[in-house]
C-alpha atoms as a PDB file:
ATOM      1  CA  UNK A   1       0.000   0.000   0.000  1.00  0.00           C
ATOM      2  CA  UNK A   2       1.160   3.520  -0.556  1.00  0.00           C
ATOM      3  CA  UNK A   3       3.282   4.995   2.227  1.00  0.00           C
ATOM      4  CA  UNK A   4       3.248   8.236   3.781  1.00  0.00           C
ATOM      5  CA  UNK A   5       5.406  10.602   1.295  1.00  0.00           C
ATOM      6  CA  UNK A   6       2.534  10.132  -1.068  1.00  0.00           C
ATOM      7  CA  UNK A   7       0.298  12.467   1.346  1.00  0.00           C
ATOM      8  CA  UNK A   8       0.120  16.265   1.155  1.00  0.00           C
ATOM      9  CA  UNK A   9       1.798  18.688   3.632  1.00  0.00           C
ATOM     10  CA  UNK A  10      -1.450  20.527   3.638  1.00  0.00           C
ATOM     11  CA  UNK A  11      -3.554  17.980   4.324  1.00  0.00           C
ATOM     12  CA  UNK A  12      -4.612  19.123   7.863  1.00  0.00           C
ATOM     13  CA  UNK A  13      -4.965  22.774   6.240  1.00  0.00           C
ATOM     14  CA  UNK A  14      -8.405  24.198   5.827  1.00  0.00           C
ATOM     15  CA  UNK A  15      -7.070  26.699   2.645  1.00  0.00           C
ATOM     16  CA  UNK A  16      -5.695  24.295   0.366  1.00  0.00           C
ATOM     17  CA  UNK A  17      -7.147  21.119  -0.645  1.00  0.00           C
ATOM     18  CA  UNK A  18      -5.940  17.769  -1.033  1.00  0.00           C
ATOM     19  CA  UNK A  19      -6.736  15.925  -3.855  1.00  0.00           C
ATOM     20  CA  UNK A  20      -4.995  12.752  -5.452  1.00  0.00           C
ATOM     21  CA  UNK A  21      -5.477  10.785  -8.409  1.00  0.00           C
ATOM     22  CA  UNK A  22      -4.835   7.155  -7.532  1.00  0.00           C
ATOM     23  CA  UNK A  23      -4.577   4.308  -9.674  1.00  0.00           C
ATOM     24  CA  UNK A  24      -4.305   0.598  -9.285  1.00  0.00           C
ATOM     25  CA  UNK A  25      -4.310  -2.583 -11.633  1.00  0.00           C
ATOM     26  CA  UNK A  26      -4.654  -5.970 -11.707  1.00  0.00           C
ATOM     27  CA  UNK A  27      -1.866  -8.270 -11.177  1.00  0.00           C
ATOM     28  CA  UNK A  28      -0.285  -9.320 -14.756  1.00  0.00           C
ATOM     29  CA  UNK A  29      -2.794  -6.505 -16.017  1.00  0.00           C
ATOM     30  CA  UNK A  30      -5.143  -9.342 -16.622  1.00  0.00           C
ATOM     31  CA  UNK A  31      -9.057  -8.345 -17.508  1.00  0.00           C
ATOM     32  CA  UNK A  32     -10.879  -9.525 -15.362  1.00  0.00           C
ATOM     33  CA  UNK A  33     -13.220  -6.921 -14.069  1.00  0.00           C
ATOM     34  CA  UNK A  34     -16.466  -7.504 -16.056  1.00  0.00           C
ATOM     35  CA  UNK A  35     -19.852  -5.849 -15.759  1.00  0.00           C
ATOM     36  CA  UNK A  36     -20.768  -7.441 -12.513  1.00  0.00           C
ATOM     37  CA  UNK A  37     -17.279  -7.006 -11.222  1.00  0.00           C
ATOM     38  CA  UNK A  38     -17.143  -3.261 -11.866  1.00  0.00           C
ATOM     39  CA  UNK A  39     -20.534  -2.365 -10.528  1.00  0.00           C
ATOM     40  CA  UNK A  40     -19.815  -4.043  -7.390  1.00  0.00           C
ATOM     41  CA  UNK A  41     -16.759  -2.297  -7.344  1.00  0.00           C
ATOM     42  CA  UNK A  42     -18.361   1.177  -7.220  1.00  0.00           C
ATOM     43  CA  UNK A  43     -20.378   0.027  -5.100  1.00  0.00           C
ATOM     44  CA  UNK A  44     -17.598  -0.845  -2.899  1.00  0.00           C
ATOM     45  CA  UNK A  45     -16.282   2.820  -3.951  1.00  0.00           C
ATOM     46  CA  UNK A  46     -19.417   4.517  -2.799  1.00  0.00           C
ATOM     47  CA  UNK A  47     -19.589   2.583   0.435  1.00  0.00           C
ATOM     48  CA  UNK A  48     -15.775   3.874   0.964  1.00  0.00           C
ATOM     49  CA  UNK A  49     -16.420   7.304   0.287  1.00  0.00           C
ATOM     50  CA  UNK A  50     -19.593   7.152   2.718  1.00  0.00           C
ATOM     51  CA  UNK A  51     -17.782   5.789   5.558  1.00  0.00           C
ATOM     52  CA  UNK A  52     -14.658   7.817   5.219  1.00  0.00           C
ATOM     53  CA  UNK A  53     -15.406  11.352   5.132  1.00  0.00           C
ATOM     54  CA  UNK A  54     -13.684  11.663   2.061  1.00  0.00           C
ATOM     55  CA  UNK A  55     -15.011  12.696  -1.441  1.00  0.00           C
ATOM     56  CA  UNK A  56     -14.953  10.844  -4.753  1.00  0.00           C
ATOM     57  CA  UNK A  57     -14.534  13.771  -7.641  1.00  0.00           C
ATOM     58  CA  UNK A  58     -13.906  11.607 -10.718  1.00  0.00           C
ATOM     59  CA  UNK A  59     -13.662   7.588 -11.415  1.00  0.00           C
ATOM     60  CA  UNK A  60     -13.602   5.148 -13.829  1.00  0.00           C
ATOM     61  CA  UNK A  61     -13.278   1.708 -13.375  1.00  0.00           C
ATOM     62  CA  UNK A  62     -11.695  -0.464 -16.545  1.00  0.00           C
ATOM     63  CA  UNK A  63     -11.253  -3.705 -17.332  1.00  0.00           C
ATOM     64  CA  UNK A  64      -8.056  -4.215 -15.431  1.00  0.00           C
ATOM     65  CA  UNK A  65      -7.582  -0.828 -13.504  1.00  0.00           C
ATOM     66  CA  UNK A  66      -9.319   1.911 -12.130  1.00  0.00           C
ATOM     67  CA  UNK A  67      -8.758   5.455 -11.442  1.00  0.00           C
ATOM     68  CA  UNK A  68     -10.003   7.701  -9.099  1.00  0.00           C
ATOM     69  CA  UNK A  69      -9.277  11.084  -8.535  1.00  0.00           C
ATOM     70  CA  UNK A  70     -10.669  11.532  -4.525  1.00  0.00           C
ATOM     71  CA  UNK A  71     -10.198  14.625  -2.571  1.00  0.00           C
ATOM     72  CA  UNK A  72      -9.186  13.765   1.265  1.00  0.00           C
ATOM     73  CA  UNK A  73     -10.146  16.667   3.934  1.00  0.00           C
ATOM     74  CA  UNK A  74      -9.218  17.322   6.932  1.00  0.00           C
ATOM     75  CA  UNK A  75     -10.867  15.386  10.172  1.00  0.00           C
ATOM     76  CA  UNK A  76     -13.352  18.379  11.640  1.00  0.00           C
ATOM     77  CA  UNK A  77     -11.494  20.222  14.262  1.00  0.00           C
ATOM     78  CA  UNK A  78     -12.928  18.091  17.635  1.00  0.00           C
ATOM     79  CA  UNK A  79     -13.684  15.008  15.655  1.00  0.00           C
ATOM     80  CA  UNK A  80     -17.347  14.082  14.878  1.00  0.00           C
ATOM     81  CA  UNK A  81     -20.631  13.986  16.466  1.00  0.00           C
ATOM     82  CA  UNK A  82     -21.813  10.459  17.809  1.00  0.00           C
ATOM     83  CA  UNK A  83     -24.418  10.668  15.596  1.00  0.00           C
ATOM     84  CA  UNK A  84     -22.088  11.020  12.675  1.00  0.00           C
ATOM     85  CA  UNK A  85     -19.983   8.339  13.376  1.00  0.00           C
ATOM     86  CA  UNK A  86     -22.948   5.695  13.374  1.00  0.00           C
ATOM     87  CA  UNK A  87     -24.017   7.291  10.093  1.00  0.00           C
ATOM     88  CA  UNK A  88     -20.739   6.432   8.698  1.00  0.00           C
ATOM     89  CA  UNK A  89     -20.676   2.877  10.396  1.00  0.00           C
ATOM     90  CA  UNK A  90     -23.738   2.400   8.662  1.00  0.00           C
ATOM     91  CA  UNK A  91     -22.494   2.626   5.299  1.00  0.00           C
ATOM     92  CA  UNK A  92     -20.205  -0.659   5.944  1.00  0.00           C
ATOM     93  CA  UNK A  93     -21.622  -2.448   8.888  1.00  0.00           C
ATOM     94  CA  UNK A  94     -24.671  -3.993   9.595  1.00  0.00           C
ATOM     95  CA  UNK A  95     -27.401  -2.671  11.640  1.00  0.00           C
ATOM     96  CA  UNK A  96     -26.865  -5.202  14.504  1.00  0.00           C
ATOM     97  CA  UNK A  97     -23.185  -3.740  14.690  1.00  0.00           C
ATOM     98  CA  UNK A  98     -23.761  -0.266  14.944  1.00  0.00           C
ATOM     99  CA  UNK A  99     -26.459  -0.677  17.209  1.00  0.00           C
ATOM    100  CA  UNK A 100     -24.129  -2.207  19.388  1.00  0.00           C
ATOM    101  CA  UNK A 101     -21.654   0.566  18.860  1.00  0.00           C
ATOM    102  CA  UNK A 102     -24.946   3.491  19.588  1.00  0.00           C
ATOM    103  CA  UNK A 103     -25.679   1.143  22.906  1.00  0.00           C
ATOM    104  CA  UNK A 104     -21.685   1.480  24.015  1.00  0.00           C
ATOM    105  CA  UNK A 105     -21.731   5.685  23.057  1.00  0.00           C
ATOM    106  CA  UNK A 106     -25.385   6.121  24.786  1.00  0.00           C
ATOM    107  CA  UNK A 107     -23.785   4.444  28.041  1.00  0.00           C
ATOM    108  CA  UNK A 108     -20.373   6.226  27.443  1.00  0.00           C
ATOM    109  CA  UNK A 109     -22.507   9.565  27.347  1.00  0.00           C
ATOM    110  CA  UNK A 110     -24.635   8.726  30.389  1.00  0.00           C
ATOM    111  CA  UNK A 111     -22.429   7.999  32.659  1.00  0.00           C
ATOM    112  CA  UNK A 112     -20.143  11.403  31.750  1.00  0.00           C
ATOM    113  CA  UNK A 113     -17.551   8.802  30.398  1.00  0.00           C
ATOM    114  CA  UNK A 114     -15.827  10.812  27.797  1.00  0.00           C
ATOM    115  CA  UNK A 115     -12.831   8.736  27.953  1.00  0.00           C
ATOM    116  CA  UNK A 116     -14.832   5.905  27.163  1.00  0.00           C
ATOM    117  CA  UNK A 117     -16.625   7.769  24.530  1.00  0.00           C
ATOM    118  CA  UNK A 118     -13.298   8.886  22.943  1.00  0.00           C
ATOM    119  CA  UNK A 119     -11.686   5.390  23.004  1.00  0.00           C
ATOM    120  CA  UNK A 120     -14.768   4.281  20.909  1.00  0.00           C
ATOM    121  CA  UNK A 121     -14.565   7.270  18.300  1.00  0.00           C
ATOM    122  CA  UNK A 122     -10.419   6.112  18.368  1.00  0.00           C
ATOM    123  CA  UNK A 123     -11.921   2.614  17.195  1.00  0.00           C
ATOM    124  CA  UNK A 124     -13.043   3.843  13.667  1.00  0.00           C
ATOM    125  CA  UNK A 125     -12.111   7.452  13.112  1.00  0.00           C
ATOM    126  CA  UNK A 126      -8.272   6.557  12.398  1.00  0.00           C
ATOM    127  CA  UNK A 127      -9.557   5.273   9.230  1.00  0.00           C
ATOM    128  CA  UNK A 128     -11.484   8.196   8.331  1.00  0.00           C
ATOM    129  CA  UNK A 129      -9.610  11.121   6.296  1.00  0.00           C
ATOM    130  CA  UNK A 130      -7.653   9.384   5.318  1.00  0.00           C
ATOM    131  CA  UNK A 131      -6.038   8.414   1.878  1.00  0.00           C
ATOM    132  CA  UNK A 132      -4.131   5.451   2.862  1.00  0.00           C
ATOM    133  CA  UNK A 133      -6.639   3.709   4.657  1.00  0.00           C
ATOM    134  CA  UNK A 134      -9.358   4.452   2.143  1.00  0.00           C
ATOM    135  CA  UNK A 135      -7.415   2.720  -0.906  1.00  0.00           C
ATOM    136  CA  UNK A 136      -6.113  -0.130   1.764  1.00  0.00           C
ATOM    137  CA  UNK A 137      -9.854  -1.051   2.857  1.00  0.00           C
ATOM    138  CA  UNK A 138     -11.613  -0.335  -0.464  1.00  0.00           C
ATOM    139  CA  UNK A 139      -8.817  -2.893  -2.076  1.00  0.00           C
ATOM    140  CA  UNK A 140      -9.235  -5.379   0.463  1.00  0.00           C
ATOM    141  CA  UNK A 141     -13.315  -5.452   0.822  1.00  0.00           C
ATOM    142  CA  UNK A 142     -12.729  -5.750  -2.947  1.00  0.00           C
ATOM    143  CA  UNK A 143     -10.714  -8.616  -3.402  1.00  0.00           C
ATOM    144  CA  UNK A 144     -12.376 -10.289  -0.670  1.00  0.00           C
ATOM    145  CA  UNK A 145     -15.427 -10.257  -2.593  1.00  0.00           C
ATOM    146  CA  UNK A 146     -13.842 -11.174  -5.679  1.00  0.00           C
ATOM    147  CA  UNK A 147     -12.158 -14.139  -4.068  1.00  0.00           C
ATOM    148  CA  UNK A 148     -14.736 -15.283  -2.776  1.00  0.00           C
ATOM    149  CA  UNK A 149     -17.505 -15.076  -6.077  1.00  0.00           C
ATOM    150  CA  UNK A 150     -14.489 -16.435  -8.379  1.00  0.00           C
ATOM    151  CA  UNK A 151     -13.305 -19.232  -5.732  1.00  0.00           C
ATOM    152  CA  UNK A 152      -9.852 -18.633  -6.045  1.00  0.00           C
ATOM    153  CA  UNK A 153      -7.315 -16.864  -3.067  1.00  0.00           C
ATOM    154  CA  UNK A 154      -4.381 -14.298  -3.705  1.00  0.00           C
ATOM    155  CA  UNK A 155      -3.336 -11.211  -4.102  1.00  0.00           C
ATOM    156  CA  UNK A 156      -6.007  -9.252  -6.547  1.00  0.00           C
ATOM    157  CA  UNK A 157      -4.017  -6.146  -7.272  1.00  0.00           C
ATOM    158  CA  UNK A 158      -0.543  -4.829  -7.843  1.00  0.00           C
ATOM    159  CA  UNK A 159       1.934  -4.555  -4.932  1.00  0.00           C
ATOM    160  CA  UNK A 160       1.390  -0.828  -4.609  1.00  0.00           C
ATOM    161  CA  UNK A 161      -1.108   1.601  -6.008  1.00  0.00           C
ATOM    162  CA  UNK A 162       0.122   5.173  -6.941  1.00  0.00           C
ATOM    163  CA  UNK A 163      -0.832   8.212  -5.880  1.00  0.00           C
ATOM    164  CA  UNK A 164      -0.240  11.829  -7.625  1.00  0.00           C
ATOM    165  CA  UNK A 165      -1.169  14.932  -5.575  1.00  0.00           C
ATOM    166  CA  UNK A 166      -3.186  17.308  -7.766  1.00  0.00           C
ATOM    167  CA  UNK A 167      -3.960  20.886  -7.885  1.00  0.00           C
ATOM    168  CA  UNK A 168      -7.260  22.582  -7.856  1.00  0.00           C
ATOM    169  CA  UNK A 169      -8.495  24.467 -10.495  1.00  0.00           C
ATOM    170  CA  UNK A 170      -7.251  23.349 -13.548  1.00  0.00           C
ATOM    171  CA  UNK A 171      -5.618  20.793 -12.610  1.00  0.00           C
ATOM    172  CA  UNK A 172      -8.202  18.670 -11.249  1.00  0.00           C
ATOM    173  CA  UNK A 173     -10.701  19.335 -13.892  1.00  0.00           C
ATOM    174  CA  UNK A 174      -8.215  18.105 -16.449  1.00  0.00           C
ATOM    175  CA  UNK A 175      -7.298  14.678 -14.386  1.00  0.00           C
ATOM    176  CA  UNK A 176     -11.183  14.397 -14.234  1.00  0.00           C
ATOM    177  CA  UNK A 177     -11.809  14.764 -17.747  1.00  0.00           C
ATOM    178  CA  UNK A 178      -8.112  12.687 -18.105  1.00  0.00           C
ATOM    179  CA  UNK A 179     -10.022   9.738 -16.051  1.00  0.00           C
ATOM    180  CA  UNK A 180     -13.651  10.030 -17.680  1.00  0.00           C
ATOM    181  CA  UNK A 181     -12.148   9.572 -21.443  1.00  0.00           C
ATOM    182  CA  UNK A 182      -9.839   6.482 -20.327  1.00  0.00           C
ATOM    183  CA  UNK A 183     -12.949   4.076 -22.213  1.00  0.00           C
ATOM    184  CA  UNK A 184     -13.335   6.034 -24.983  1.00  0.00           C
ATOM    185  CA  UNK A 185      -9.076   6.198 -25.554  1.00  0.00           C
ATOM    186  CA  UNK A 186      -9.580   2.571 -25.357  1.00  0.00           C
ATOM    187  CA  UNK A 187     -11.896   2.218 -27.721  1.00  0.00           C
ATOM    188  CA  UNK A 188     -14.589   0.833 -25.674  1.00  0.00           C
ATOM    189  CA  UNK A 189     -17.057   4.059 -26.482  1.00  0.00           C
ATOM    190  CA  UNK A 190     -17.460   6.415 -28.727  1.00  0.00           C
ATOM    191  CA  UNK A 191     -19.081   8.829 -26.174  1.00  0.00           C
ATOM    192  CA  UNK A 192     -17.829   9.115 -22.337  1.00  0.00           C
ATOM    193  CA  UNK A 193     -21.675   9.368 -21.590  1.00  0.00           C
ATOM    194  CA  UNK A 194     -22.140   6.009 -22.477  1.00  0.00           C
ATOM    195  CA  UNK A 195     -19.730   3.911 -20.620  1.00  0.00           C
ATOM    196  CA  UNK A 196     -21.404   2.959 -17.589  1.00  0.00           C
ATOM    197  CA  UNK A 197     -18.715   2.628 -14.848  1.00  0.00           C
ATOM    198  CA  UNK A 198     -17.573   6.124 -14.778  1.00  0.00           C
ATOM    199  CA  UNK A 199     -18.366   9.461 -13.032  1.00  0.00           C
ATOM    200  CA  UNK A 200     -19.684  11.190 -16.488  1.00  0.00           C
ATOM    201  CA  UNK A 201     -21.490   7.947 -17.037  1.00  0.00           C
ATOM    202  CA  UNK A 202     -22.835   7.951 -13.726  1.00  0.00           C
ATOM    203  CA  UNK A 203     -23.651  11.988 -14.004  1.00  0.00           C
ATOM    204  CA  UNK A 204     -25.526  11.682 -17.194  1.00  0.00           C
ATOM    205  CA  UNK A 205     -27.063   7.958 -16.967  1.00  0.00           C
ATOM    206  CA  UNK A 206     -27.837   8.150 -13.799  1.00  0.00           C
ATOM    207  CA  UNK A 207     -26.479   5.054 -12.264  1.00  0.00           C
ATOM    208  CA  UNK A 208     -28.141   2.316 -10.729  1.00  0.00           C
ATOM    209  CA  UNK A 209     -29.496   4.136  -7.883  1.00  0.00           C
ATOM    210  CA  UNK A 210     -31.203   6.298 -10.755  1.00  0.00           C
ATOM    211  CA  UNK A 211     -30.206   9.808 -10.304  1.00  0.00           C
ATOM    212  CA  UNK A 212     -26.550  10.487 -10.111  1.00  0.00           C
ATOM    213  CA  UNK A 213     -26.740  13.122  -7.698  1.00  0.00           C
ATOM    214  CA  UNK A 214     -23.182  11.388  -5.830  1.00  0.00           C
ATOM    215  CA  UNK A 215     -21.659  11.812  -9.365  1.00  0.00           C
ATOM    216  CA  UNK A 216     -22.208  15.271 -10.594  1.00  0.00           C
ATOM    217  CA  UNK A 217     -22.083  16.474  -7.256  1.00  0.00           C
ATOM    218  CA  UNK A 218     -17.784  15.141  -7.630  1.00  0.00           C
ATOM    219  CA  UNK A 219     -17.696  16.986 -10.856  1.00  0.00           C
ATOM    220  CA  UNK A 220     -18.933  20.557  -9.989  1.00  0.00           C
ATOM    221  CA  UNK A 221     -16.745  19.962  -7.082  1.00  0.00           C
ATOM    222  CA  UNK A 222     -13.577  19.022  -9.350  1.00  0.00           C
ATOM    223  CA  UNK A 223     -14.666  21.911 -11.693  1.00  0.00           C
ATOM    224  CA  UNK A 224     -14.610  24.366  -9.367  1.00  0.00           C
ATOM    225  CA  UNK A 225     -13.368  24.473  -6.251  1.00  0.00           C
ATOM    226  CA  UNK A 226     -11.157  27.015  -6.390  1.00  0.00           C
ATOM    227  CA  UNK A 227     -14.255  29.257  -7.213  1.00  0.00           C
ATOM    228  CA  UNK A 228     -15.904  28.237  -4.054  1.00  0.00           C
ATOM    229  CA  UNK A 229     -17.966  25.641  -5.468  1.00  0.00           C
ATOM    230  CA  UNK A 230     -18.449  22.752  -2.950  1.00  0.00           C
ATOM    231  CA  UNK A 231     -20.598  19.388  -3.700  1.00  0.00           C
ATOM    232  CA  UNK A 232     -23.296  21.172  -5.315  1.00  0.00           C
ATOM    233  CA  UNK A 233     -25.306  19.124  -7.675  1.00  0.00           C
ATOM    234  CA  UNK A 234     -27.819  21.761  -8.581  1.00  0.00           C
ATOM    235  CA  UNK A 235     -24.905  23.340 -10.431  1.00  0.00           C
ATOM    236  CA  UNK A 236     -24.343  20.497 -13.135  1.00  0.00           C
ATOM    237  CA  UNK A 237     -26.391  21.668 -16.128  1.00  0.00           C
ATOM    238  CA  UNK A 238     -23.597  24.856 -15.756  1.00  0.00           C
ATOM    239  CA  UNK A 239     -20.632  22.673 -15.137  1.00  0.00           C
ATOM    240  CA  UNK A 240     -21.229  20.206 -17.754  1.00  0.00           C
ATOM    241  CA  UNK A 241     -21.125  22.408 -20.680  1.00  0.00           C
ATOM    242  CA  UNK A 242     -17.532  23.739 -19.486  1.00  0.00           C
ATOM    243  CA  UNK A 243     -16.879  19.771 -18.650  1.00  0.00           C
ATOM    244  CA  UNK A 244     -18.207  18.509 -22.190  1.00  0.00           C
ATOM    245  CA  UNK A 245     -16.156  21.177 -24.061  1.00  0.00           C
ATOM    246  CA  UNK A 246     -12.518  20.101 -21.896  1.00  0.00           C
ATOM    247  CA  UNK A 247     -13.262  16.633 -22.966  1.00  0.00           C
ATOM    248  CA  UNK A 248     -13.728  17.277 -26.243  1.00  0.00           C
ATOM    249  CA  UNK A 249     -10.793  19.215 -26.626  1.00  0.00           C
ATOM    250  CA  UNK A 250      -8.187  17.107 -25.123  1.00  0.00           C
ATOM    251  CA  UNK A 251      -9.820  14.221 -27.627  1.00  0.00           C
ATOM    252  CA  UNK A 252      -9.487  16.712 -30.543  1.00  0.00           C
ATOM    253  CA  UNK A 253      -5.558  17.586 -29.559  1.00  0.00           C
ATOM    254  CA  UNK A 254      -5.019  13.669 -29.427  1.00  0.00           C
ATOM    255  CA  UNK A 255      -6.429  13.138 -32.585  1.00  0.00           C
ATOM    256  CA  UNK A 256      -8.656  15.227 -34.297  1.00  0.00           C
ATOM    257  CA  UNK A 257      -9.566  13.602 -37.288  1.00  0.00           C
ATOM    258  CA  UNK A 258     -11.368  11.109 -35.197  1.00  0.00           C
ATOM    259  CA  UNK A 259     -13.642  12.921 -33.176  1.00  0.00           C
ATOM    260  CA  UNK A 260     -15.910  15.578 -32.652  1.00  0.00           C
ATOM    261  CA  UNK A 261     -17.631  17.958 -30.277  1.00  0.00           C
ATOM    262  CA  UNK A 262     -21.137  18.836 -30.914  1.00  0.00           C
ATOM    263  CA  UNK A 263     -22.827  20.880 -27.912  1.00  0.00           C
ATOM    264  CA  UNK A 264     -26.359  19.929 -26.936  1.00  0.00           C
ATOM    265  CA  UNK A 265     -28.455  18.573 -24.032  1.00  0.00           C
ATOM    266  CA  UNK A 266     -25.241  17.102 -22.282  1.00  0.00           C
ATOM    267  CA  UNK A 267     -26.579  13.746 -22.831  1.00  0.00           C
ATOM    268  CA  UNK A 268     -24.466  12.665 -26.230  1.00  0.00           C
ATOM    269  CA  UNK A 269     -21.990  14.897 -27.322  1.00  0.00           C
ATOM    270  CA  UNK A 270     -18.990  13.165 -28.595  1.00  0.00           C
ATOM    271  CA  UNK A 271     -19.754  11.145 -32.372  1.00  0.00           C
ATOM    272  CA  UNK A 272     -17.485   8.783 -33.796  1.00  0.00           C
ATOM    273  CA  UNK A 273     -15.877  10.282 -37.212  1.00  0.00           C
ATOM    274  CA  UNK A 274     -16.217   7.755 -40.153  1.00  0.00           C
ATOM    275  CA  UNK A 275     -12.680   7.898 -41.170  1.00  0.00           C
END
């Protein structure tokens, strides 16, 4: 797993953000993540991001790798609220264990135990905020899984995944658009919009929980965060005409005879060129 000199020296600073693209394959690059392989890993992803605290901006999930471009912040100065904790046990723990958990806080709490209280926040909140432990657990709840469906044992992934720190602004909303075009530089789409295990995918299509709020909610944050812009999915229809238009201009650069940009609805934009 990545060490520590992949992490930020702002990351416990509230004015600059901390935002990494990570990637991570397959051992011997072998394909092996199909349809039902890559939709339970975002659902693994989304789980991850729930219980952690921090915030997926862009993914895509490929055949034999994955990106994701996740922006870690800072644990709330004085930690988090009981209630927010068993919200965020929730997302990866059954009912019957965080009720256990609320039962051991609501004691803590009555009895004016705030040592006790603290030493069960300590339990889980060392993995929240945290880049290395969100790659470590969402690769090992992964593989598990896999294992397990596919019967076999082993190491799913490469020794190490990497990490790049990445700027806000521009930077980030060219890694996103970088991570959202991996299918179609593959040759797997023709249009981002319609590969399914992606953020833009996700944004436009909707996903399987039908909406895609999660989704375009990463994007306007990847867009524009250094404007101010936080998770704000109500400013999409705005963000995904700038989005659309960096997409299809890093595809045109690459090769322009092959594609093109046509600016509509924001559900199809990129067509194939006959050529």
């Amino acid at each position: 797993m990545s060490s520590k000199r992949w992490l930020a020296p702002w990351k416990d600073s509230a004015g600059k953000l901390a935002i990494y693209h990570c990637i991570s394959r397959v051992v011997d690059r072998r394909f092996v993540l199909g349809d039902v392989e890559r939709e339970h890993f975002r659902m693994f992803l989304r789980m991850q991001e729930n219980f952690s605290g921090c915030r997926i901006l862009s993914y895509c999930i490929m055949s034999n790798h994955f990106h994701l471009l996740l922006e870690v912040p800072p644990m709330p100065e004085g930690g988090i609220s009981d209630d927010l904790l068993l919200k965020r046990l929730a997302a990866t723990n059954s009912d019957a264990f965080v009720a256990v958990v609320a039962k051991e806080l609501a004691e803590a709490r009555t009895q004016g135990r705030e040592d006790w209280a603290a030493e069960i926040h300590a339990r889980f909140v060392y993995r929240m905020h945290n880049l290395s432990e969100f790659m470590k657990t969402l690769l090992q709840r992964f593989t598990r899984w896999f294992n397990r469906t596919h019967q076999r044992s082993g190491t799913l992934w490469e020794e190490r995944y990497k990490s790049v720190i990445v700027e806000s602004g521009i930077a980030a909303r060219t890694m996103a658009a970088y991570i959202d075009l991996n299918p179609v530089r593959a040759g797997m789409v023709a249009d981002p919009a319609e590969y399914r295990w992606s953020s833009y995918g996700e944004a436009v299509g909707g996903g399987t929980k039908g909406n895609g709020k999660k989704a375009r909610e990463g994007l306007v944050r990847a867009c524009m965060s250094h404007h101010g812009a936080g998770f704000e999915a109500e400013k999409w229809k705005e963000i995904s005409r700038i989005y659309r238009r960096m997409m299809g201009l890093a595809l045109g650069r690459k090769n322009p005879a092959r594609l093109r940009w046509i600016h509509g609805d924001g559900r199809r934009g990129l067509i194939a060129q006959n050529r």
